[in-house]
C-alpha atoms as a PDB file:
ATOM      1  CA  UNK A   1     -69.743   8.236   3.378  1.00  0.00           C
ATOM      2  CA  UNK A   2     -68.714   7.253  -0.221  1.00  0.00           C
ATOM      3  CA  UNK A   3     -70.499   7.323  -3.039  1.00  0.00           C
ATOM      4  CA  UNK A   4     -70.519   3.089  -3.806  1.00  0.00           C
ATOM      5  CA  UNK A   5     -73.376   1.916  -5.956  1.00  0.00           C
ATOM      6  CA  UNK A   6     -74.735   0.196  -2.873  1.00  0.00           C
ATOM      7  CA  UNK A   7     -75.745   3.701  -1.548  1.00  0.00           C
ATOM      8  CA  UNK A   8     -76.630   4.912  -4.526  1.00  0.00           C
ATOM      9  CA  UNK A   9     -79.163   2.525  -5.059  1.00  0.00           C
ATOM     10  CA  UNK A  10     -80.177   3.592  -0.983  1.00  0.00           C
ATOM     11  CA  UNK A  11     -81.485   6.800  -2.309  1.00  0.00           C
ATOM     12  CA  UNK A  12     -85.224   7.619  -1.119  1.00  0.00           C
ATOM     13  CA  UNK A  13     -87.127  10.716  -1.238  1.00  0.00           C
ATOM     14  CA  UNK A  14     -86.563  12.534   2.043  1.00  0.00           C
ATOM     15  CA  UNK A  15     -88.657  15.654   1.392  1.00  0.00           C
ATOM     16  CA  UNK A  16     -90.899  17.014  -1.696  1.00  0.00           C
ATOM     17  CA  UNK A  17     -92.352  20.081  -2.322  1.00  0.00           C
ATOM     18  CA  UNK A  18     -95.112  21.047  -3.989  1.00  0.00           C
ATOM     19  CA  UNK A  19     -95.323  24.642  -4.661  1.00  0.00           C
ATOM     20  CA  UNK A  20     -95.068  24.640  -8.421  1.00  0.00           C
ATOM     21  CA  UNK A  21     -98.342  24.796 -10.402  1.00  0.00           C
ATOM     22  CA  UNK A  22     -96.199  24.211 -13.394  1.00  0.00           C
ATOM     23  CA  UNK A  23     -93.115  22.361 -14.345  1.00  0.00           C
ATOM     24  CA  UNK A  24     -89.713  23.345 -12.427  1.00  0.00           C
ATOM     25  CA  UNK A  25     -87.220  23.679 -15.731  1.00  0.00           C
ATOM     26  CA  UNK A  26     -84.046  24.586 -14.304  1.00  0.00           C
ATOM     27  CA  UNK A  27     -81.939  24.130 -10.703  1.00  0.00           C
ATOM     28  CA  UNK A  28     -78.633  24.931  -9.673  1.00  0.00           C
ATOM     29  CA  UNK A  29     -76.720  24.314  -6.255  1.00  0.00           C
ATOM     30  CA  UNK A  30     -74.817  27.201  -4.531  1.00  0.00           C
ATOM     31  CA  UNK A  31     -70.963  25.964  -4.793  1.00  0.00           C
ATOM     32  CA  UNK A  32     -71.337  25.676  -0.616  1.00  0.00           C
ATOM     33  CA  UNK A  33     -74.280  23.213  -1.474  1.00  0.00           C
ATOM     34  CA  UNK A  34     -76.245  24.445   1.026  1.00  0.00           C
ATOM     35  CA  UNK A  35     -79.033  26.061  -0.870  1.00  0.00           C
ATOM     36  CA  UNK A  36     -80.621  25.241  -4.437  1.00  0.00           C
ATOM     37  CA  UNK A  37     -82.419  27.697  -6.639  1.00  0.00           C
ATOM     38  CA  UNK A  38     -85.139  26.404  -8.819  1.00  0.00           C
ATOM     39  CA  UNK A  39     -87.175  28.509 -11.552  1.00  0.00           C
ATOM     40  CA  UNK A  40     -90.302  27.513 -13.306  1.00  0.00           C
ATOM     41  CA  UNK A  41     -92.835  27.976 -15.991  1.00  0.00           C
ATOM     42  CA  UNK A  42     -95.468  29.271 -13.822  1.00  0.00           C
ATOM     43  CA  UNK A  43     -93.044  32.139 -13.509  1.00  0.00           C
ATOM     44  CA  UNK A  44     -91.769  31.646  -9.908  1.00  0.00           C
ATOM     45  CA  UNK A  45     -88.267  31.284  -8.944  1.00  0.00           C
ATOM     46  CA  UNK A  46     -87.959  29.180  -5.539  1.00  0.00           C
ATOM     47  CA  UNK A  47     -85.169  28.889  -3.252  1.00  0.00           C
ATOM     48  CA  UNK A  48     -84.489  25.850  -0.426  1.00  0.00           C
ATOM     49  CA  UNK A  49     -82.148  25.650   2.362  1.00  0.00           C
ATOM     50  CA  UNK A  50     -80.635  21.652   1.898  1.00  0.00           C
ATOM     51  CA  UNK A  51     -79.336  21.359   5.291  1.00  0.00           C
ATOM     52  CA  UNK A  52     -83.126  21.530   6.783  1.00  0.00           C
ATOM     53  CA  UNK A  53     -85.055  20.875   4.052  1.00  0.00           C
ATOM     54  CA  UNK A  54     -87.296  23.742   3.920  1.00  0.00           C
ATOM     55  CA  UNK A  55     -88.271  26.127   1.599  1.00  0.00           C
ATOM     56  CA  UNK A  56     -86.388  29.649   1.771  1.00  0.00           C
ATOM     57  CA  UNK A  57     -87.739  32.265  -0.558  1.00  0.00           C
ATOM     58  CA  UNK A  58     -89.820  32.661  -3.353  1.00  0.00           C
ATOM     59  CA  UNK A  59     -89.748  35.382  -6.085  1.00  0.00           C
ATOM     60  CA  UNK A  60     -92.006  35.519  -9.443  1.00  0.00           C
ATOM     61  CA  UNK A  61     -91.018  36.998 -12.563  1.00  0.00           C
ATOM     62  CA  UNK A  62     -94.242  37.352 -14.088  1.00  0.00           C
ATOM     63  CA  UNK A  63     -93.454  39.842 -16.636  1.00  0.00           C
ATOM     64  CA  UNK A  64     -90.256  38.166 -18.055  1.00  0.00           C
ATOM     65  CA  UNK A  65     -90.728  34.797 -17.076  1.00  0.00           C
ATOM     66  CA  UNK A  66     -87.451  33.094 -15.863  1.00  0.00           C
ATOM     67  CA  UNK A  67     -85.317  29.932 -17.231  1.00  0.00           C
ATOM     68  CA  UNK A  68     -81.959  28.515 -16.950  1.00  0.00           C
ATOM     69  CA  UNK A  69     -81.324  30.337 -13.491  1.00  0.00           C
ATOM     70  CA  UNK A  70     -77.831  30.057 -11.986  1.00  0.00           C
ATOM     71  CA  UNK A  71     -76.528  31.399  -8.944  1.00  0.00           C
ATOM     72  CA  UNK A  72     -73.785  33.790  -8.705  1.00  0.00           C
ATOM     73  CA  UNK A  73     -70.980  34.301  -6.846  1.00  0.00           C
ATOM     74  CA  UNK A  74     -72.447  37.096  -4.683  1.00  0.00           C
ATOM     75  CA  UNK A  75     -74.728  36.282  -2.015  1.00  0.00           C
ATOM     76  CA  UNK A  76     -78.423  36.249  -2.605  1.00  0.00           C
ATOM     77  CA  UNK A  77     -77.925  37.126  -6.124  1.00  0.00           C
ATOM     78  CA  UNK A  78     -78.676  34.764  -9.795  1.00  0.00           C
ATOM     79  CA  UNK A  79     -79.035  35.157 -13.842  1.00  0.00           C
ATOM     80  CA  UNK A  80     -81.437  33.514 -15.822  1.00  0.00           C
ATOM     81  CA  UNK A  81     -83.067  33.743 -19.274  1.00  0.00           C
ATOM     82  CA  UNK A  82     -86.410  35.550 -20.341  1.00  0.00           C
ATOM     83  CA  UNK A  83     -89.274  33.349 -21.503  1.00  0.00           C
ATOM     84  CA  UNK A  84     -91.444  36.721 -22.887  1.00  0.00           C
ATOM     85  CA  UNK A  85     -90.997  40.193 -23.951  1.00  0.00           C
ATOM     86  CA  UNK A  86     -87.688  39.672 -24.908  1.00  0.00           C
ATOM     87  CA  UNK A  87     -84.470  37.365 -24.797  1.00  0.00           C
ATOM     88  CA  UNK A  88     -82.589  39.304 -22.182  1.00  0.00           C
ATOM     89  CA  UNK A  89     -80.842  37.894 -19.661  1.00  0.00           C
ATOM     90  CA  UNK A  90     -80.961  39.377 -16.303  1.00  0.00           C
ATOM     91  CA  UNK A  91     -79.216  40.015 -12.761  1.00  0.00           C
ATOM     92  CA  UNK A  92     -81.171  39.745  -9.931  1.00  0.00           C
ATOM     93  CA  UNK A  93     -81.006  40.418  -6.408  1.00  0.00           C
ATOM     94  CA  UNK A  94     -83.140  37.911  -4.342  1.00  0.00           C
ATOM     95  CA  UNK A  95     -83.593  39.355  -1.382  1.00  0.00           C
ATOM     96  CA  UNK A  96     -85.581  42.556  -2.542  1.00  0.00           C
ATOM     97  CA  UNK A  97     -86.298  40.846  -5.501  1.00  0.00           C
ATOM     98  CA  UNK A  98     -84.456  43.558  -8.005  1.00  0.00           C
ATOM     99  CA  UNK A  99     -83.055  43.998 -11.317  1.00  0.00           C
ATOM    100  CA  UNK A 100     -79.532  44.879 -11.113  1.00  0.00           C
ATOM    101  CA  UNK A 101     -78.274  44.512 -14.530  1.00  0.00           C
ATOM    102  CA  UNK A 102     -80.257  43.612 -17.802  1.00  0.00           C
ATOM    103  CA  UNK A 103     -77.968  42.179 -20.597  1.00  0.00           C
ATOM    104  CA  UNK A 104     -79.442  42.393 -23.570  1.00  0.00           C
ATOM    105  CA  UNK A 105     -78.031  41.271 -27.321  1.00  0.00           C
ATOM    106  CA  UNK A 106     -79.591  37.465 -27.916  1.00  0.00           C
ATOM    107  CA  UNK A 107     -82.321  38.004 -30.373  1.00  0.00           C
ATOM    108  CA  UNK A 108     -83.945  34.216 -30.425  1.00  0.00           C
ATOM    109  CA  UNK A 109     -84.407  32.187 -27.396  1.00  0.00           C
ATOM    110  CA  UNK A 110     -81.484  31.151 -24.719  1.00  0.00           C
ATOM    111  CA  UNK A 111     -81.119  28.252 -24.921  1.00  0.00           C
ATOM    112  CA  UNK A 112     -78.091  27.587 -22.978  1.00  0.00           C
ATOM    113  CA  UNK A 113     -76.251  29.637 -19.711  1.00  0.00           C
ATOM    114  CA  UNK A 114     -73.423  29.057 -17.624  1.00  0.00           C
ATOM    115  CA  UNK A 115     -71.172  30.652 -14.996  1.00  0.00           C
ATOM    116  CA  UNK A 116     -67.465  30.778 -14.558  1.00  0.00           C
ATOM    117  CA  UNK A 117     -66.626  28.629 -11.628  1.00  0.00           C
ATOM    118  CA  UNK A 118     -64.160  31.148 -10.558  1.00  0.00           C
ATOM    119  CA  UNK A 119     -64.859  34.704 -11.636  1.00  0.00           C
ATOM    120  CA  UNK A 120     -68.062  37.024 -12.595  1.00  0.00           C
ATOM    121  CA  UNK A 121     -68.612  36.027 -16.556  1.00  0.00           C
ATOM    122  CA  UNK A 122     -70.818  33.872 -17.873  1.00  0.00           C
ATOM    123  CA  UNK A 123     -71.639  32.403 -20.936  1.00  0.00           C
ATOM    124  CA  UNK A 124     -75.094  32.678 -22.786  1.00  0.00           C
ATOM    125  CA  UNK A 125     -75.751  30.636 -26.504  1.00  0.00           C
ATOM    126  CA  UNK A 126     -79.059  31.081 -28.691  1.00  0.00           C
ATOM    127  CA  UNK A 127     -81.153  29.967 -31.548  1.00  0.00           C
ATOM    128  CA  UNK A 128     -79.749  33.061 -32.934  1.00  0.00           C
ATOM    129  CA  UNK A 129     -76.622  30.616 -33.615  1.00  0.00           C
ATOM    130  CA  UNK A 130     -74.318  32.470 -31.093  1.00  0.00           C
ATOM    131  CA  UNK A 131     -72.365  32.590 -28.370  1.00  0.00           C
ATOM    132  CA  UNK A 132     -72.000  35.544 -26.030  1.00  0.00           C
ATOM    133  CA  UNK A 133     -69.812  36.245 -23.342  1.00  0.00           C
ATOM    134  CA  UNK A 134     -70.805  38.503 -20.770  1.00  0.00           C
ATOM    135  CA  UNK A 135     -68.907  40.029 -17.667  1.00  0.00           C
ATOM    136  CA  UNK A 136     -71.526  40.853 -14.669  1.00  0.00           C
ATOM    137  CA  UNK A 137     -70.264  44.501 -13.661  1.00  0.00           C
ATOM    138  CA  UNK A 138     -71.155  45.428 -17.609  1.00  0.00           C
ATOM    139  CA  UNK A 139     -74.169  45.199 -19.718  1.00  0.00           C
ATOM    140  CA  UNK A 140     -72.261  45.301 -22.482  1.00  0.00           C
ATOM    141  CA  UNK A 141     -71.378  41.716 -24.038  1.00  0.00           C
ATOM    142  CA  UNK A 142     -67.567  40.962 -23.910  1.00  0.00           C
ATOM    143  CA  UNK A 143     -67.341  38.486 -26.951  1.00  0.00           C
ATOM    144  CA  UNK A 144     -69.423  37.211 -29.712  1.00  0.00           C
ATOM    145  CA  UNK A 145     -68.872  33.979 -31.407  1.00  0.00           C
ATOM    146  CA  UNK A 146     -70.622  33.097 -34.851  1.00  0.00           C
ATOM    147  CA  UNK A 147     -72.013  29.617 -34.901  1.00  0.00           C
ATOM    148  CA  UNK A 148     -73.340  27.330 -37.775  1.00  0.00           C
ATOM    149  CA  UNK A 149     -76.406  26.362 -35.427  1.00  0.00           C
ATOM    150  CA  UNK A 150     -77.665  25.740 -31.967  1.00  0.00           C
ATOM    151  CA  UNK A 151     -75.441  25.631 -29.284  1.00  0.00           C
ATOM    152  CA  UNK A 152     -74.813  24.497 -25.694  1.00  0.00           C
ATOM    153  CA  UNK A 153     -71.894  25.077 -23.537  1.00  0.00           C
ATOM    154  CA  UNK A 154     -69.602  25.159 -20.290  1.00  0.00           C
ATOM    155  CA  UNK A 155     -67.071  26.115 -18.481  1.00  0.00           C
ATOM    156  CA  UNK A 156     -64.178  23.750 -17.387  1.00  0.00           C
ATOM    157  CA  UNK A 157     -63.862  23.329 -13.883  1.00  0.00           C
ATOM    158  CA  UNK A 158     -60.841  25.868 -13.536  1.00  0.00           C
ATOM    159  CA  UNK A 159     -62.580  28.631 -15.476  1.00  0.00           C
ATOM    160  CA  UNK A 160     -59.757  28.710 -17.973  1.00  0.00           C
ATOM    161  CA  UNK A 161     -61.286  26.854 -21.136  1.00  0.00           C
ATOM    162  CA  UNK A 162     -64.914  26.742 -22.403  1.00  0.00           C
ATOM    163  CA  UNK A 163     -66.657  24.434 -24.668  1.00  0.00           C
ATOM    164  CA  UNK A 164     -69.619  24.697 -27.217  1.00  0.00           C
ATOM    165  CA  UNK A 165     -71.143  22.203 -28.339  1.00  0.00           C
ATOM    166  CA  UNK A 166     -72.318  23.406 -32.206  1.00  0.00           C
ATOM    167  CA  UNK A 167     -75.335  22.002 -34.371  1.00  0.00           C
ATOM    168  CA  UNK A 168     -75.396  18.414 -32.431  1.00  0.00           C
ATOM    169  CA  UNK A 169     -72.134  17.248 -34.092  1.00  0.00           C
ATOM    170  CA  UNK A 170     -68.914  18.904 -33.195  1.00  0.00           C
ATOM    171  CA  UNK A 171     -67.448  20.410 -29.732  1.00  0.00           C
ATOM    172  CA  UNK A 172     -65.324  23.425 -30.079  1.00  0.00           C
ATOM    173  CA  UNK A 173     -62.598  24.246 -27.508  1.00  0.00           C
ATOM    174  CA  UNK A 174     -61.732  27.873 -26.528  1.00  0.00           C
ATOM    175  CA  UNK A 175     -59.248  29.296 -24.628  1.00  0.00           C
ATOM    176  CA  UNK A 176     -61.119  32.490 -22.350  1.00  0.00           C
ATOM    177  CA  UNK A 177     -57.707  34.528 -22.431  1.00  0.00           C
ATOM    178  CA  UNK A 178     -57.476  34.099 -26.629  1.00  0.00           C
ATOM    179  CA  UNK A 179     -60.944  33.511 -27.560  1.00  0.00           C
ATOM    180  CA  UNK A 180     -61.516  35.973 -30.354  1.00  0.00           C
ATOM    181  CA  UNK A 181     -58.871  33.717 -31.920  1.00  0.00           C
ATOM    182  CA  UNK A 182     -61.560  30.862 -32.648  1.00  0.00           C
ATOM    183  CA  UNK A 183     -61.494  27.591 -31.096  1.00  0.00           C
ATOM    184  CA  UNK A 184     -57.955  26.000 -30.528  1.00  0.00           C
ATOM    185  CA  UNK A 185     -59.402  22.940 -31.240  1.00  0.00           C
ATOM    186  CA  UNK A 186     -62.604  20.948 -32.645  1.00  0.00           C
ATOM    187  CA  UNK A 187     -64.288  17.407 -31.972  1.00  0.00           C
ATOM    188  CA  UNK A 188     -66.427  15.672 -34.107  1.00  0.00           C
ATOM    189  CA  UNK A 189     -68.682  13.014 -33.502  1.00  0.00           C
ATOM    190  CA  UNK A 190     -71.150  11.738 -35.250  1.00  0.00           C
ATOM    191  CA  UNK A 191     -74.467  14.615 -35.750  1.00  0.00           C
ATOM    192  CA  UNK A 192     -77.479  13.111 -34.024  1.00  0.00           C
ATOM    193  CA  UNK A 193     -80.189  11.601 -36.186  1.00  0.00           C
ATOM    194  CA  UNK A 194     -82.848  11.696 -33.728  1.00  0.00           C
ATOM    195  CA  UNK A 195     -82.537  14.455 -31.299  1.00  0.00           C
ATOM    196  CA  UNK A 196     -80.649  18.276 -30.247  1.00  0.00           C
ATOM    197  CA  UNK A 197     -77.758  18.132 -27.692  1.00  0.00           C
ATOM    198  CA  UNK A 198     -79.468  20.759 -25.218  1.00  0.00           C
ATOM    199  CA  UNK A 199     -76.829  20.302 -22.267  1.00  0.00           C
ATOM    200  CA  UNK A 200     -73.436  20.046 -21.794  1.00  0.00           C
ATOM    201  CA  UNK A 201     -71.431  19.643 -18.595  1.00  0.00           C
ATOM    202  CA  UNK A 202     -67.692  19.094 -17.610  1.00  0.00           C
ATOM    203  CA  UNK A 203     -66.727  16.336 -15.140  1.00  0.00           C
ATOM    204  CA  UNK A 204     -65.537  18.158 -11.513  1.00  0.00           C
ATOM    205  CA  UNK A 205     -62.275  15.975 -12.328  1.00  0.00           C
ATOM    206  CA  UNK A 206     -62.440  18.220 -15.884  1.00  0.00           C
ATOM    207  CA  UNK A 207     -61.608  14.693 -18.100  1.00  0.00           C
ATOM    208  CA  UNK A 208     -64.940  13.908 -19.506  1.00  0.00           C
ATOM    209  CA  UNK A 209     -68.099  16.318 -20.644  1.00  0.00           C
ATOM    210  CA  UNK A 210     -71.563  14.955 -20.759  1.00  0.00           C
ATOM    211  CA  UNK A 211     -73.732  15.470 -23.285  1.00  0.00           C
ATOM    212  CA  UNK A 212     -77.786  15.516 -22.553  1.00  0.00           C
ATOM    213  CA  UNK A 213     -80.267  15.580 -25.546  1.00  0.00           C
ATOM    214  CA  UNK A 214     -84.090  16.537 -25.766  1.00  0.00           C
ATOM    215  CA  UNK A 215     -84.120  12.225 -26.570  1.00  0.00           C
ATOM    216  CA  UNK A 216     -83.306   8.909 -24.893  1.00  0.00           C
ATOM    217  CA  UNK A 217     -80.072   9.697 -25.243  1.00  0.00           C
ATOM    218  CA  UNK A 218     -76.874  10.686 -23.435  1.00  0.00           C
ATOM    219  CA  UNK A 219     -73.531  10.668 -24.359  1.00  0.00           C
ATOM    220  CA  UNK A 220     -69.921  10.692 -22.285  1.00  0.00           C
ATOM    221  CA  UNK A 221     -66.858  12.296 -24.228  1.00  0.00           C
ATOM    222  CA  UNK A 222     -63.148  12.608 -23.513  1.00  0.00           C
ATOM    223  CA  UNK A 223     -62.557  16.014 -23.039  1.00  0.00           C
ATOM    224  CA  UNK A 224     -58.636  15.586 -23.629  1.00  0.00           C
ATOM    225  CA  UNK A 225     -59.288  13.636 -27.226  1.00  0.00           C
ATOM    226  CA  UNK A 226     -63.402  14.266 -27.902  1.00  0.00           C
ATOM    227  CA  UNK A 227     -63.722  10.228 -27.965  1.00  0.00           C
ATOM    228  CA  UNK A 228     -66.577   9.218 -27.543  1.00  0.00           C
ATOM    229  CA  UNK A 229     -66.330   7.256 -24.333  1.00  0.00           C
ATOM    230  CA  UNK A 230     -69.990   6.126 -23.112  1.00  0.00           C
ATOM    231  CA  UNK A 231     -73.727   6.345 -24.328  1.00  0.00           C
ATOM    232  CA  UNK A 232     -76.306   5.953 -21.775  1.00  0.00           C
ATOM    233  CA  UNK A 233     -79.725   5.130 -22.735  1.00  0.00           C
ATOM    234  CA  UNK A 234     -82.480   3.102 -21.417  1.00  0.00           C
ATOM    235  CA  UNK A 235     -84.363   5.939 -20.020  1.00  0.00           C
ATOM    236  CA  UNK A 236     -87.507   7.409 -21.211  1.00  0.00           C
ATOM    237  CA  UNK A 237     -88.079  10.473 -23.127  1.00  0.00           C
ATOM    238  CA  UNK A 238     -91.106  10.702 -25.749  1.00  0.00           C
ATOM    239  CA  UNK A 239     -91.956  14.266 -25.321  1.00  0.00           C
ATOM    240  CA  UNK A 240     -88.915  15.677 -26.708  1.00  0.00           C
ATOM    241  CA  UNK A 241     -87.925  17.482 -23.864  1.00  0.00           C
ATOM    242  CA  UNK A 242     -84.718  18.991 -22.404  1.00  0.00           C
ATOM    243  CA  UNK A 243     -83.873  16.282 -20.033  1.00  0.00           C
ATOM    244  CA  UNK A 244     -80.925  17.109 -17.497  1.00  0.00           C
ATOM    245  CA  UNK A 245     -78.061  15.176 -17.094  1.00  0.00           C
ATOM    246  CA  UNK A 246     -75.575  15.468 -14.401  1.00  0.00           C
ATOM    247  CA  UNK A 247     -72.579  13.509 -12.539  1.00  0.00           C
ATOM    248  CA  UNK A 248     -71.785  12.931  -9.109  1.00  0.00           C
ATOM    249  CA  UNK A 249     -69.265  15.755  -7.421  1.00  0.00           C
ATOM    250  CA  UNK A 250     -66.833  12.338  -7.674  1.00  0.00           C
ATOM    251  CA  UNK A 251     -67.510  12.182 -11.264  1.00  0.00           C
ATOM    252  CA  UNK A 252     -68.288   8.203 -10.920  1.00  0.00           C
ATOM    253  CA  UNK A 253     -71.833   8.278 -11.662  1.00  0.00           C
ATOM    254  CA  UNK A 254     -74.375   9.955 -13.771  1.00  0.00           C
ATOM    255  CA  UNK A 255     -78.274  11.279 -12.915  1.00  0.00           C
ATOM    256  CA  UNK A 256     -80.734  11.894 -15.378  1.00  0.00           C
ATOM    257  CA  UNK A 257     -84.661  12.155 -15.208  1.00  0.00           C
ATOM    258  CA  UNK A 258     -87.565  10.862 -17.464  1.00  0.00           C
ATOM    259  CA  UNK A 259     -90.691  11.281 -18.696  1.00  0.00           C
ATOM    260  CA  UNK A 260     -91.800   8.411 -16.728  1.00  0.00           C
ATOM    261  CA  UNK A 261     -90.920   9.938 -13.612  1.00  0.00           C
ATOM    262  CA  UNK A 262     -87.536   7.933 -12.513  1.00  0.00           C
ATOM    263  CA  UNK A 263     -84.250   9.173 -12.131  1.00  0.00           C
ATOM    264  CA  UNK A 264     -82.029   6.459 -13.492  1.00  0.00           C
ATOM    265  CA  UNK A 265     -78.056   6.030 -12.520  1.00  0.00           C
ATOM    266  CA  UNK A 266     -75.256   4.886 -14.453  1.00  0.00           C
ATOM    267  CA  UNK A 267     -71.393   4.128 -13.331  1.00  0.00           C
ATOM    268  CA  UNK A 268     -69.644   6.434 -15.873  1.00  0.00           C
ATOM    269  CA  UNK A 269     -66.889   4.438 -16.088  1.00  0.00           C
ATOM    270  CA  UNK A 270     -68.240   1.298 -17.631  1.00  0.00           C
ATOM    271  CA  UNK A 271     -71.946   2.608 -18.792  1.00  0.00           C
ATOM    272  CA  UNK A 272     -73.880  -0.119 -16.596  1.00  0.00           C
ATOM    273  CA  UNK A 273     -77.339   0.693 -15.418  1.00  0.00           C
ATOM    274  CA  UNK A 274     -76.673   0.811 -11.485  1.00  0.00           C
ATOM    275  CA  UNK A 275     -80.142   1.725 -10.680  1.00  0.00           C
ATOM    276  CA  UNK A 276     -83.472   3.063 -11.373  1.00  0.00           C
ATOM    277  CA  UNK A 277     -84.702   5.422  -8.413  1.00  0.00           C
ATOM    278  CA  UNK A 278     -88.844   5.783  -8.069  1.00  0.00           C
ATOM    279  CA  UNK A 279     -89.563   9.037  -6.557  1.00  0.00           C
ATOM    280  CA  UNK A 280     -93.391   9.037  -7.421  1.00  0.00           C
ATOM    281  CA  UNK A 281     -92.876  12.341  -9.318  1.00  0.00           C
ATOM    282  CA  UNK A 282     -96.442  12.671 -11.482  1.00  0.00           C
ATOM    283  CA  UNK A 283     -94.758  13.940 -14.570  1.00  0.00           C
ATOM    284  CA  UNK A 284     -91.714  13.811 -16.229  1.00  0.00           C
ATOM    285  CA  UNK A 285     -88.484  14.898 -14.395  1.00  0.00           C
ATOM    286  CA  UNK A 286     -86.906  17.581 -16.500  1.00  0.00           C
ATOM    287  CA  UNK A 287     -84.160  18.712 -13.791  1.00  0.00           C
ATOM    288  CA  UNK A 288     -81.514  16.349 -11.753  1.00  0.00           C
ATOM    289  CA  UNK A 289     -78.734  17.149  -9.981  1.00  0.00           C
ATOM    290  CA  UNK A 290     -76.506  16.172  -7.223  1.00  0.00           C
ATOM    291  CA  UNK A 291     -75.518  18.247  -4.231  1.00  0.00           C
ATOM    292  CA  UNK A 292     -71.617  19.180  -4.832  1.00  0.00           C
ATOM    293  CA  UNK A 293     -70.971  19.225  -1.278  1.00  0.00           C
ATOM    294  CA  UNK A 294     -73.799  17.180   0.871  1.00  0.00           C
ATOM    295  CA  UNK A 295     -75.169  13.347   0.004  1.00  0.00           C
ATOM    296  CA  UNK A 296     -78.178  14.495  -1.745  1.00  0.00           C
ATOM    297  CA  UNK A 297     -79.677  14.727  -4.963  1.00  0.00           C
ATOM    298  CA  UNK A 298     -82.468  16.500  -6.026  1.00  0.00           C
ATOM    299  CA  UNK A 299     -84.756  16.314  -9.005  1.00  0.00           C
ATOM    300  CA  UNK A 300     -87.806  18.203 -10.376  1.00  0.00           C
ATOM    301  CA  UNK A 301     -91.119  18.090 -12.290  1.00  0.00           C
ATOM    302  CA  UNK A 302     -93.803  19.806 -10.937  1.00  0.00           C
ATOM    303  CA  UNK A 303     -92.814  19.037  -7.665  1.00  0.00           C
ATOM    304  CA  UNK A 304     -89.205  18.976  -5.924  1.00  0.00           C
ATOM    305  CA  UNK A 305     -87.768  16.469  -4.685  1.00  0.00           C
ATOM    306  CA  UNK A 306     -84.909  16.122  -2.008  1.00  0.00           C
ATOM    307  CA  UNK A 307     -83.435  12.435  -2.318  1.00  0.00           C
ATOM    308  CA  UNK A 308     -80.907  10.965   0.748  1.00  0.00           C
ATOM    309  CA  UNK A 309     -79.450   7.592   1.167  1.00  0.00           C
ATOM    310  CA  UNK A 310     -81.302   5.332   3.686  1.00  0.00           C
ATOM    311  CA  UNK A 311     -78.226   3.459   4.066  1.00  0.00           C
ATOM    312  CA  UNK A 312     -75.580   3.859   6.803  1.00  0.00           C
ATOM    313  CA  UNK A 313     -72.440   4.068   6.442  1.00  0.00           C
ATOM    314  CA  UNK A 314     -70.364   1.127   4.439  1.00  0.00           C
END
């Protein structure tokens, strides 16, 4: 089936899941898309199985409190921030639910994680105003990168480049062989008056990166030229919150939440509102992806939500 804005506007809830007694504020797919991790702020981290739409395991980090949690490429095993003691990140084994690595260095809140599509680094940015690159057999941090303020970042799709997207205003390019060289090149855009870029995502087709704000906000770039391509708005957020953004594995459409509870869809080519999707979630959806490999999408408050298309096929 193809993604055509007639089945994207199919999308109902299929399956939700209420196990969270407070909000779920981070998700991430397994690259096979058949299971999805969730953590949240009442300190438990939640895996489901997509293909049968059932809940898997569930972990609790109680004493560190878990955010931005990311599978990695070995089975059974994630990162994700600390929300107390400390701003370490950490390396967990799932199954027995175990430490394996701590990697420790941030000294304000992480505020932004992400994985290399194709090897064992990741990336981790603070309110500390830098950028740290990490490789998972070491707890000692690879690279540091000196910002002028609060970052986000990604990886390209090949794992060859990564962005960072600095103080709201400008998007800085590096090269992962050359980094310690500085960025080989920098985008600006206009800062934002009203709200913090806290997201920042590549297109699977690597042409575009999406930027999601803590506003009503989102914003499509070029990732070839940094021109500003599309801004999507029209959704709600009044509580200042991180709200995700994300695109379709085809890279045609784009999913965010809201505080009122809707995901709403836009065709990322020419910014038009496809459709506004009522899931009933009670509270505001903080987390929305798509599967990359199955027809689903998910999204989050308190509650989970597994979304499929009622239509068949067109």
């Amino acid at each position: 089936m193809k993604l055509v804005d007639q089945v994207v506007r199919s999308f109902k809830v299929a399956k939700v899941f209420r196990e969270n007694t407070d909000k779920i504020n981070s998700i991430d797919f397994s690259p096979s898309g058949e299971t999805l991790i969730s953590c949240s702020e009442d300190d438990q981290i939640v895996i489901y199985d997509c293909e049968k739409g059932t809940q898997m395991i569930t972990v609790n980090s109680k004493k560190y409190g878990v955010d931005l949690i990311h599978f990695t490429h070995a089975k059974n095993t994630a990162i994700h921030s600390s929300t107390k003691v400390d701003d370490t990140i950490r390396y967990l084994s799932l199954h027995d639910n175990k430490y394996l690595r701590y990697f420790p260095g941030h000294t304000k809140k992480v505020v932004t994680l992400c994985l290399s599509p194709v090897e064992d680094t990741f990336l981790s940015g603070s309110l500390d105003k830098t950028l740290r690159l990490w490789d998972l057999r070491s707890p000692n941090c690879q690279g540091l990168m000196h910002l002028s303020g609060r970052p986000v970042a990604a990886y390209d799709p090949e794992g060859l480049i990564f962005a960072a997207g600095v103080n709201s205003e400008s998007i800085k390019l590096y090269d992962l062989r050359s980094f310690d060289k500085g960025p080989f090149v920098t985008f600006k855009l206009n800062q934002e008056k009203e709200c913090d870029w806290t997201g920042l995502k590549f297109s699977r087709d690597g042409k575009t990166m999406l930027i999601s704000t803590n506003g009503s906000i989102i914003r499509l770039v070029d990732a070839y030229h940094g021109t500003p391509l599309q801004t999507f708005t029209g959704h709600l957020n009044n509580k200042g919150i991180p709200i995700e953004a994300s695109f379709s594995p085809d890279s045609q459409y784009i999913f965010s939440g809201s505080t009122d509870g809707r995901v709403h869809v836009w065709n990322a080519d020419t910014g038009y509102k496809v459709c506004v999707l009522n899931g009933d979630h009670p509270a505001p959806i903080q987390c929305v992806q798509f599967n990359p490999k199955f027809m689903m999408l998910a999204s989050a408050c308190t509650n989970m939500a597994f979304w499929l298309p009622t239509i068949e096929d067109v």
